[in-house]
PDB file of N, CA and C in Angstrom:
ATOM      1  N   UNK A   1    -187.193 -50.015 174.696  1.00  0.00           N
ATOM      2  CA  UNK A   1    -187.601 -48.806 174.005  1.00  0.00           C
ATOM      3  C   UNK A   1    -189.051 -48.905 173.523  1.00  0.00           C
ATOM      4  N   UNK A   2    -189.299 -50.193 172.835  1.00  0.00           N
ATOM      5  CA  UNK A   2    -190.627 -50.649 172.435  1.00  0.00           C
ATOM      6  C   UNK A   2    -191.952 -50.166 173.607  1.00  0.00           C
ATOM      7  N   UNK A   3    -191.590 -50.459 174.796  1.00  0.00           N
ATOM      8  CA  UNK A   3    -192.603 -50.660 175.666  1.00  0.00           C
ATOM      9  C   UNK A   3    -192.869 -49.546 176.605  1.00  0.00           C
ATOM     10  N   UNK A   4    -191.243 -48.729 176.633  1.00  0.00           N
ATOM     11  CA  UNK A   4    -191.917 -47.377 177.145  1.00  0.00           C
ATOM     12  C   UNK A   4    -192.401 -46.204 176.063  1.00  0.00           C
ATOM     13  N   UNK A   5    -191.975 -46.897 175.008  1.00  0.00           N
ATOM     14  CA  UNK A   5    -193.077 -45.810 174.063  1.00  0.00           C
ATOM     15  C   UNK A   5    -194.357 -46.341 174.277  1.00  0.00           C
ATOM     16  N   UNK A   6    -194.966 -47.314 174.447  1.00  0.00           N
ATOM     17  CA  UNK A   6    -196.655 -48.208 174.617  1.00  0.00           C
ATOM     18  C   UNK A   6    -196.926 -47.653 176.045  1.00  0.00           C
ATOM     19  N   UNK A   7    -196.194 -47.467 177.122  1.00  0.00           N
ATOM     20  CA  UNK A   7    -196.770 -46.870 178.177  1.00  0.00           C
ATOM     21  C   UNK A   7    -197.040 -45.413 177.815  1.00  0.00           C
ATOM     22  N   UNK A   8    -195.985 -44.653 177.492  1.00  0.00           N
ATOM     23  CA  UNK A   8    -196.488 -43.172 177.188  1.00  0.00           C
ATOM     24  C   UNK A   8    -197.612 -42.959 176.755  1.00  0.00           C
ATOM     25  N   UNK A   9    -198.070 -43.572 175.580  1.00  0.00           N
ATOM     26  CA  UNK A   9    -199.016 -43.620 174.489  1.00  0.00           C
ATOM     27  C   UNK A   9    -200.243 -44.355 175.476  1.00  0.00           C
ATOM     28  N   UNK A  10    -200.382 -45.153 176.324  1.00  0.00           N
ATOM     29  CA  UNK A  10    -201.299 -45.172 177.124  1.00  0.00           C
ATOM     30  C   UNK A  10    -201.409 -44.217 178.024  1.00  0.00           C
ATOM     31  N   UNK A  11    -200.714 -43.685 178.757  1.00  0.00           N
ATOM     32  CA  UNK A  11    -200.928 -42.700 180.057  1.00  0.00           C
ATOM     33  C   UNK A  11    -201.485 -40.910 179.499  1.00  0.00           C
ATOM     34  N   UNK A  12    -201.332 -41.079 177.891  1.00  0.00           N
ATOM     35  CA  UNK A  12    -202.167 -39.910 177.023  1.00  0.00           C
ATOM     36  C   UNK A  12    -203.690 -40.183 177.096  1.00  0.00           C
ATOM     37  N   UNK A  13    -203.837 -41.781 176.879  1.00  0.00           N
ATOM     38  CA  UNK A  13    -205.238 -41.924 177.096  1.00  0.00           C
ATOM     39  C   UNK A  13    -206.413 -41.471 178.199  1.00  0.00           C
ATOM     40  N   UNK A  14    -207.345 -41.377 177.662  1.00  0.00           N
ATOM     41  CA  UNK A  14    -208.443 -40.773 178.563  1.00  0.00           C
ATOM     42  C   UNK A  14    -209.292 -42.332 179.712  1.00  0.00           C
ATOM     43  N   UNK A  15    -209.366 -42.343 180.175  1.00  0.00           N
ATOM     44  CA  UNK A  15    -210.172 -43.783 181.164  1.00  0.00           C
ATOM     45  C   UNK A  15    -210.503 -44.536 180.383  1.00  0.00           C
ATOM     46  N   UNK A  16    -211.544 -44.010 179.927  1.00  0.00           N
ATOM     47  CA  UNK A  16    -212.731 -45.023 178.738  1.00  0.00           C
ATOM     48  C   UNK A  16    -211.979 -45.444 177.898  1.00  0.00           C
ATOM     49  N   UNK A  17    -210.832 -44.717 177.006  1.00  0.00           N
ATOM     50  CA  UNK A  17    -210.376 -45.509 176.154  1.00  0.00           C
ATOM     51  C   UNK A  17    -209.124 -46.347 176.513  1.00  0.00           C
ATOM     52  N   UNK A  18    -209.116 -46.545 178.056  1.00  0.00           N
ATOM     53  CA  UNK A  18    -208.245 -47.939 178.680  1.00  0.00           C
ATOM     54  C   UNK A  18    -208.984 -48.550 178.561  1.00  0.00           C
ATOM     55  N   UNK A  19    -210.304 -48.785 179.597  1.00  0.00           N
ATOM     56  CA  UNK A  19    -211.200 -49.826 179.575  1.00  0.00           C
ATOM     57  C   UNK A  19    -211.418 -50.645 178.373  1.00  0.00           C
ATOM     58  N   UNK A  20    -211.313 -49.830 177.400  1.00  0.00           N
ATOM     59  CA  UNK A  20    -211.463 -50.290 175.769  1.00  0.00           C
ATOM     60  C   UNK A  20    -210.168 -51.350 175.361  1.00  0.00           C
ATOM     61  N   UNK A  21    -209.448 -50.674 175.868  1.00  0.00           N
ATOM     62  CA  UNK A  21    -208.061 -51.357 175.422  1.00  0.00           C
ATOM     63  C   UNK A  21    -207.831 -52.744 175.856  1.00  0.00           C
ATOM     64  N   UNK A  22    -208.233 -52.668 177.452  1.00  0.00           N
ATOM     65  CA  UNK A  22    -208.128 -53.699 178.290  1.00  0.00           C
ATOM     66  C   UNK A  22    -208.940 -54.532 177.869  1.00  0.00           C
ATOM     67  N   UNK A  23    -210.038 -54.473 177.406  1.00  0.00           N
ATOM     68  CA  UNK A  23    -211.176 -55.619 176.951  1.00  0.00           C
ATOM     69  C   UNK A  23    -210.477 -55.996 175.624  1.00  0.00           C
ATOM     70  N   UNK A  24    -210.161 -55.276 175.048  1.00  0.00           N
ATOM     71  CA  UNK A  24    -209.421 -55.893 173.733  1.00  0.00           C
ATOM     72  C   UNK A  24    -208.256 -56.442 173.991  1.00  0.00           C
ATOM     73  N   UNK A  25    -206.993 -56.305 174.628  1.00  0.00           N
ATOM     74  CA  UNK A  25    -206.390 -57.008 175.412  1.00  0.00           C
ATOM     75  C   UNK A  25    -206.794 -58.304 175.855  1.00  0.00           C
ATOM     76  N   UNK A  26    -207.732 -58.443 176.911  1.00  0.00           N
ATOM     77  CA  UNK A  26    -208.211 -59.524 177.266  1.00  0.00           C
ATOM     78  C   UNK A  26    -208.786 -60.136 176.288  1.00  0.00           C
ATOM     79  N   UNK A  27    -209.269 -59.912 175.447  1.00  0.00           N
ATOM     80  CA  UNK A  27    -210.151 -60.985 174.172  1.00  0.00           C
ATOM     81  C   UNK A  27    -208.970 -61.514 173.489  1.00  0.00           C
ATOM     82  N   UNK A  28    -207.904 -60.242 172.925  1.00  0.00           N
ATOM     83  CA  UNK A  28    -206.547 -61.205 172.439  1.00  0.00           C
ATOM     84  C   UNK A  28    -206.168 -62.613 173.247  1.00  0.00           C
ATOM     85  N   UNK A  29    -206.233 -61.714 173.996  1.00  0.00           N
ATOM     86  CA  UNK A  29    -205.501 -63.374 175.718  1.00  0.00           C
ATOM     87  C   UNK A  29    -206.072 -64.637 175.536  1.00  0.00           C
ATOM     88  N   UNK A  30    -207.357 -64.367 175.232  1.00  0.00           N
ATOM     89  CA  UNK A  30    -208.573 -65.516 175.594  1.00  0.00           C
ATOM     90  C   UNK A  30    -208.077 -66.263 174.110  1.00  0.00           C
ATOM     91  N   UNK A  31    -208.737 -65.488 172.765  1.00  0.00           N
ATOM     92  CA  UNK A  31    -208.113 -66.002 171.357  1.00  0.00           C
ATOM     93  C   UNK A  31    -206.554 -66.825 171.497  1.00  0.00           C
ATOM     94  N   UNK A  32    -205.668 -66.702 171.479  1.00  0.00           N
ATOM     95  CA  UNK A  32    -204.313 -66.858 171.789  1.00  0.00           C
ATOM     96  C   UNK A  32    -204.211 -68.358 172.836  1.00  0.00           C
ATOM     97  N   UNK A  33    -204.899 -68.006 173.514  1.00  0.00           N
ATOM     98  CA  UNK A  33    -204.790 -69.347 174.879  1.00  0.00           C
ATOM     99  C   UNK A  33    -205.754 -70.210 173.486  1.00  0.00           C
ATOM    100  N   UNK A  34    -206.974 -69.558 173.267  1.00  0.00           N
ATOM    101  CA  UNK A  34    -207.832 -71.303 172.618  1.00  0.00           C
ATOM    102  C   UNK A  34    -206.737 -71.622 171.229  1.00  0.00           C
ATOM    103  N   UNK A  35    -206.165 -71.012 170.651  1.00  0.00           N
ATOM    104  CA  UNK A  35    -205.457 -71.322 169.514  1.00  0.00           C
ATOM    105  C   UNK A  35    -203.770 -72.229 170.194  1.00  0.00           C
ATOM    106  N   UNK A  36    -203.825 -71.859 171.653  1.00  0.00           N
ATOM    107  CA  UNK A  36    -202.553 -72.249 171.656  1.00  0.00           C
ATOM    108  C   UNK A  36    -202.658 -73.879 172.465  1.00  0.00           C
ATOM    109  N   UNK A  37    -203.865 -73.939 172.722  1.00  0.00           N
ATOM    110  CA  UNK A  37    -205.043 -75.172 173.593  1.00  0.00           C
ATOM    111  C   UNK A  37    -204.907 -76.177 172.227  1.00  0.00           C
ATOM    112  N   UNK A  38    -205.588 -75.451 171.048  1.00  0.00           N
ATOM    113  CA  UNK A  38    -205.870 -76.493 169.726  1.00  0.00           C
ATOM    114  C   UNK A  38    -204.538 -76.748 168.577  1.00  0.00           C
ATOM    115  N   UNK A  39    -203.333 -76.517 169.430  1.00  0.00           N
ATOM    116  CA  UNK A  39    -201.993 -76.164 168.596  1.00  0.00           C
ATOM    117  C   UNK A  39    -202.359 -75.717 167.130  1.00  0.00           C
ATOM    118  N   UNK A  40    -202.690 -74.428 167.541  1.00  0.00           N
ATOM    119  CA  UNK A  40    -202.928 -73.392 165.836  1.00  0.00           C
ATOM    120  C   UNK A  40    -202.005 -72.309 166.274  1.00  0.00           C
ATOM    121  N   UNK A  41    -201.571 -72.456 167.606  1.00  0.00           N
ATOM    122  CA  UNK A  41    -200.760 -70.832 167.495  1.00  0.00           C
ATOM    123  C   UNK A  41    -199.110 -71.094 167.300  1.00  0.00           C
ATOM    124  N   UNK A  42    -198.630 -70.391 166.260  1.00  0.00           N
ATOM    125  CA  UNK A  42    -197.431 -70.540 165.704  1.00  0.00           C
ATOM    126  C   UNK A  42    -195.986 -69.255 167.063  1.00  0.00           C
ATOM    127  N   UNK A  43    -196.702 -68.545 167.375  1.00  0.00           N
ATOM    128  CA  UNK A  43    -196.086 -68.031 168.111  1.00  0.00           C
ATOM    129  C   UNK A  43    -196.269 -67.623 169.340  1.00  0.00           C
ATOM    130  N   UNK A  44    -195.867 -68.306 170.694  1.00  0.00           N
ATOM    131  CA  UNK A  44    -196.529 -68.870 171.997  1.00  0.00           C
ATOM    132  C   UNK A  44    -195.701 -67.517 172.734  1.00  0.00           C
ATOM    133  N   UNK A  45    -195.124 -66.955 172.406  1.00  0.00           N
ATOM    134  CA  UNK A  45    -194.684 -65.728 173.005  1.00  0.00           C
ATOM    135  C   UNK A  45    -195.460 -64.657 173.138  1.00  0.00           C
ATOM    136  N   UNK A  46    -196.452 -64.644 171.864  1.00  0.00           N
ATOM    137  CA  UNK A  46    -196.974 -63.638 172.212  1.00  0.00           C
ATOM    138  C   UNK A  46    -197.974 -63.573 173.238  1.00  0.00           C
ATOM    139  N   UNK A  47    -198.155 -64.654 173.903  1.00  0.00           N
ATOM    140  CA  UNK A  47    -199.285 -64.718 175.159  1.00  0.00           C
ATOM    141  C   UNK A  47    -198.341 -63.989 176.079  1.00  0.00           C
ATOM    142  N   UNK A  48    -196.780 -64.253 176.474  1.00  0.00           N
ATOM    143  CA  UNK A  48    -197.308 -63.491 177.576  1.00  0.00           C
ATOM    144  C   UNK A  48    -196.388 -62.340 177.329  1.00  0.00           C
ATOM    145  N   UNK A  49    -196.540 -61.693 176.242  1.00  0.00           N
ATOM    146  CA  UNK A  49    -196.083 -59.818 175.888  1.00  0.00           C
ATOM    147  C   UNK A  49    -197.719 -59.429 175.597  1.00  0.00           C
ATOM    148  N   UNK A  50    -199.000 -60.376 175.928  1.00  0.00           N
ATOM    149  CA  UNK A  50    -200.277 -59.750 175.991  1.00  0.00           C
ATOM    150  C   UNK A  50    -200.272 -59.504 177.327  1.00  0.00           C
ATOM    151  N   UNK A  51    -200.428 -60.282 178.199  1.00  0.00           N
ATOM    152  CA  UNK A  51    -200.689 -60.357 179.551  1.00  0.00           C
ATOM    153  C   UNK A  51    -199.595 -59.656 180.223  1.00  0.00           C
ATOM    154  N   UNK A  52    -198.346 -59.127 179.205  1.00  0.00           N
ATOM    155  CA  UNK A  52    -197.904 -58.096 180.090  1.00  0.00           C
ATOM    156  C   UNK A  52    -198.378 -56.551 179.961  1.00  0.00           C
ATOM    157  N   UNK A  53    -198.971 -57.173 178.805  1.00  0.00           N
ATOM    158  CA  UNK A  53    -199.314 -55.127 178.504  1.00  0.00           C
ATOM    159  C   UNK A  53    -201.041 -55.138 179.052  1.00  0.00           C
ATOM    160  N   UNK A  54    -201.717 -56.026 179.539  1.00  0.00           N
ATOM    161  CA  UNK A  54    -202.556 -55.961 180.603  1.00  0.00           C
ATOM    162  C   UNK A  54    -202.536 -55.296 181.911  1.00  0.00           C
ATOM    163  N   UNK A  55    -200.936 -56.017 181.616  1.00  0.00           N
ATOM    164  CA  UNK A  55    -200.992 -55.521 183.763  1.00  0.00           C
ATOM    165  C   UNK A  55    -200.082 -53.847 183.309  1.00  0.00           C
ATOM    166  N   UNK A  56    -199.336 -54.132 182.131  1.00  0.00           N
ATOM    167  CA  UNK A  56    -199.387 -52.127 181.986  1.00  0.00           C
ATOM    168  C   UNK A  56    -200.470 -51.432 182.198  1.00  0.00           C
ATOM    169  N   UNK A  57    -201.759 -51.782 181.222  1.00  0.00           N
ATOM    170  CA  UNK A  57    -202.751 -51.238 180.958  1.00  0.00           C
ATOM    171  C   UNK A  57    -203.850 -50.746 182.113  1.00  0.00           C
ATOM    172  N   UNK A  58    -203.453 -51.943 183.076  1.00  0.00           N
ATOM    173  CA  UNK A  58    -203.972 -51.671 184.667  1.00  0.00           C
ATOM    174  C   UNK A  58    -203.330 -50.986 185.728  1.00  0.00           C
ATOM    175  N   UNK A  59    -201.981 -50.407 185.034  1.00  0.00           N
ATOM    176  CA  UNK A  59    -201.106 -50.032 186.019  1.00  0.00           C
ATOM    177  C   UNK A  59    -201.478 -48.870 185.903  1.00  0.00           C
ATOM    178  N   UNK A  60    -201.335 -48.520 184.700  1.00  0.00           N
ATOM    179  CA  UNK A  60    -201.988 -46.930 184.492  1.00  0.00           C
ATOM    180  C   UNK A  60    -203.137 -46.895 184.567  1.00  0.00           C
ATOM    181  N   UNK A  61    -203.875 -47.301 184.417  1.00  0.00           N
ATOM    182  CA  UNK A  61    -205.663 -47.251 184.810  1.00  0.00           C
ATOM    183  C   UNK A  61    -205.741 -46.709 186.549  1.00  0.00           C
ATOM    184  N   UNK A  62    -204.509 -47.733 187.471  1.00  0.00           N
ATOM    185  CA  UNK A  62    -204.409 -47.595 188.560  1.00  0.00           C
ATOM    186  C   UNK A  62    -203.879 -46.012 188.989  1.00  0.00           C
ATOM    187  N   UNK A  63    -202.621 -45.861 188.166  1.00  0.00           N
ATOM    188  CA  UNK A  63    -202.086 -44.475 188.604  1.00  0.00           C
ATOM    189  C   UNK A  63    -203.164 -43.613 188.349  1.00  0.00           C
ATOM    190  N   UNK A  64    -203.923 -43.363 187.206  1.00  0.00           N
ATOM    191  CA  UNK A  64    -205.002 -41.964 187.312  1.00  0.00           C
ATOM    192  C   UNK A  64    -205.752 -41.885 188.299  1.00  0.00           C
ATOM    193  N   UNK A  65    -206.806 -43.588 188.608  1.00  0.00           N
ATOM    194  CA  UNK A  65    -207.060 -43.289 189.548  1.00  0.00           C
ATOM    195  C   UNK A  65    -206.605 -42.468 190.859  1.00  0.00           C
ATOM    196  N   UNK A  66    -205.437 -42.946 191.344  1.00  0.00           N
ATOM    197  CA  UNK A  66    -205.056 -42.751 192.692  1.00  0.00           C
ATOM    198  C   UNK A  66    -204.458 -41.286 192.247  1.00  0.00           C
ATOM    199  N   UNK A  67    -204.141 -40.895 191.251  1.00  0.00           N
ATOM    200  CA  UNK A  67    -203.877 -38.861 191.076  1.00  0.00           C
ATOM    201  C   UNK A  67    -205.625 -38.117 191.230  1.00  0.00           C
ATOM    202  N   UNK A  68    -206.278 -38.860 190.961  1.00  0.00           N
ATOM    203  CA  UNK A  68    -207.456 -37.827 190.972  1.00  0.00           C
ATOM    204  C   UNK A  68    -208.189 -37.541 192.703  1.00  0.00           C
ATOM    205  N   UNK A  69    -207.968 -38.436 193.100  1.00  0.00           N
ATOM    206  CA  UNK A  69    -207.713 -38.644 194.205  1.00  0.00           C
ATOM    207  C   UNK A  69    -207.083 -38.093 195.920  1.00  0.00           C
TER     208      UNK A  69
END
């Protein structure tokens, strides 16, 4: 239920503010991996419910593309 409300709420978005998302996304990823490298990260799950809402975030980036199209 969690995650198809986070897709809806992305596929409202306009392009630019994926691209936005996705870079913030990816900086979480990067943070998360060095904290989980220097054992500071207390919860190792959340790496990959980031890197899944990446490849959401690209999925829909992908679908507009290919509708405008």
């Amino acid at each position: 239920m969690k995650t198809r409300k986070y897709v809806e709420d992305l596929k409202t978005k306009s392009a630019a503010e994926l691209a936005q998302e996705l870079v913030a996304a990816k900086k979480e990823l990067f943070n998360l991996r060095f904290q989980n490298a220097t054992n500071q990260l207390d919860n190792t799950a959340r790496i990959k419910e980031v890197r899944k809402n990446i490849a959401r975030i690209q999925t829909v980036i992908t679908q507009k593309e290919k509708a405008v199209q």
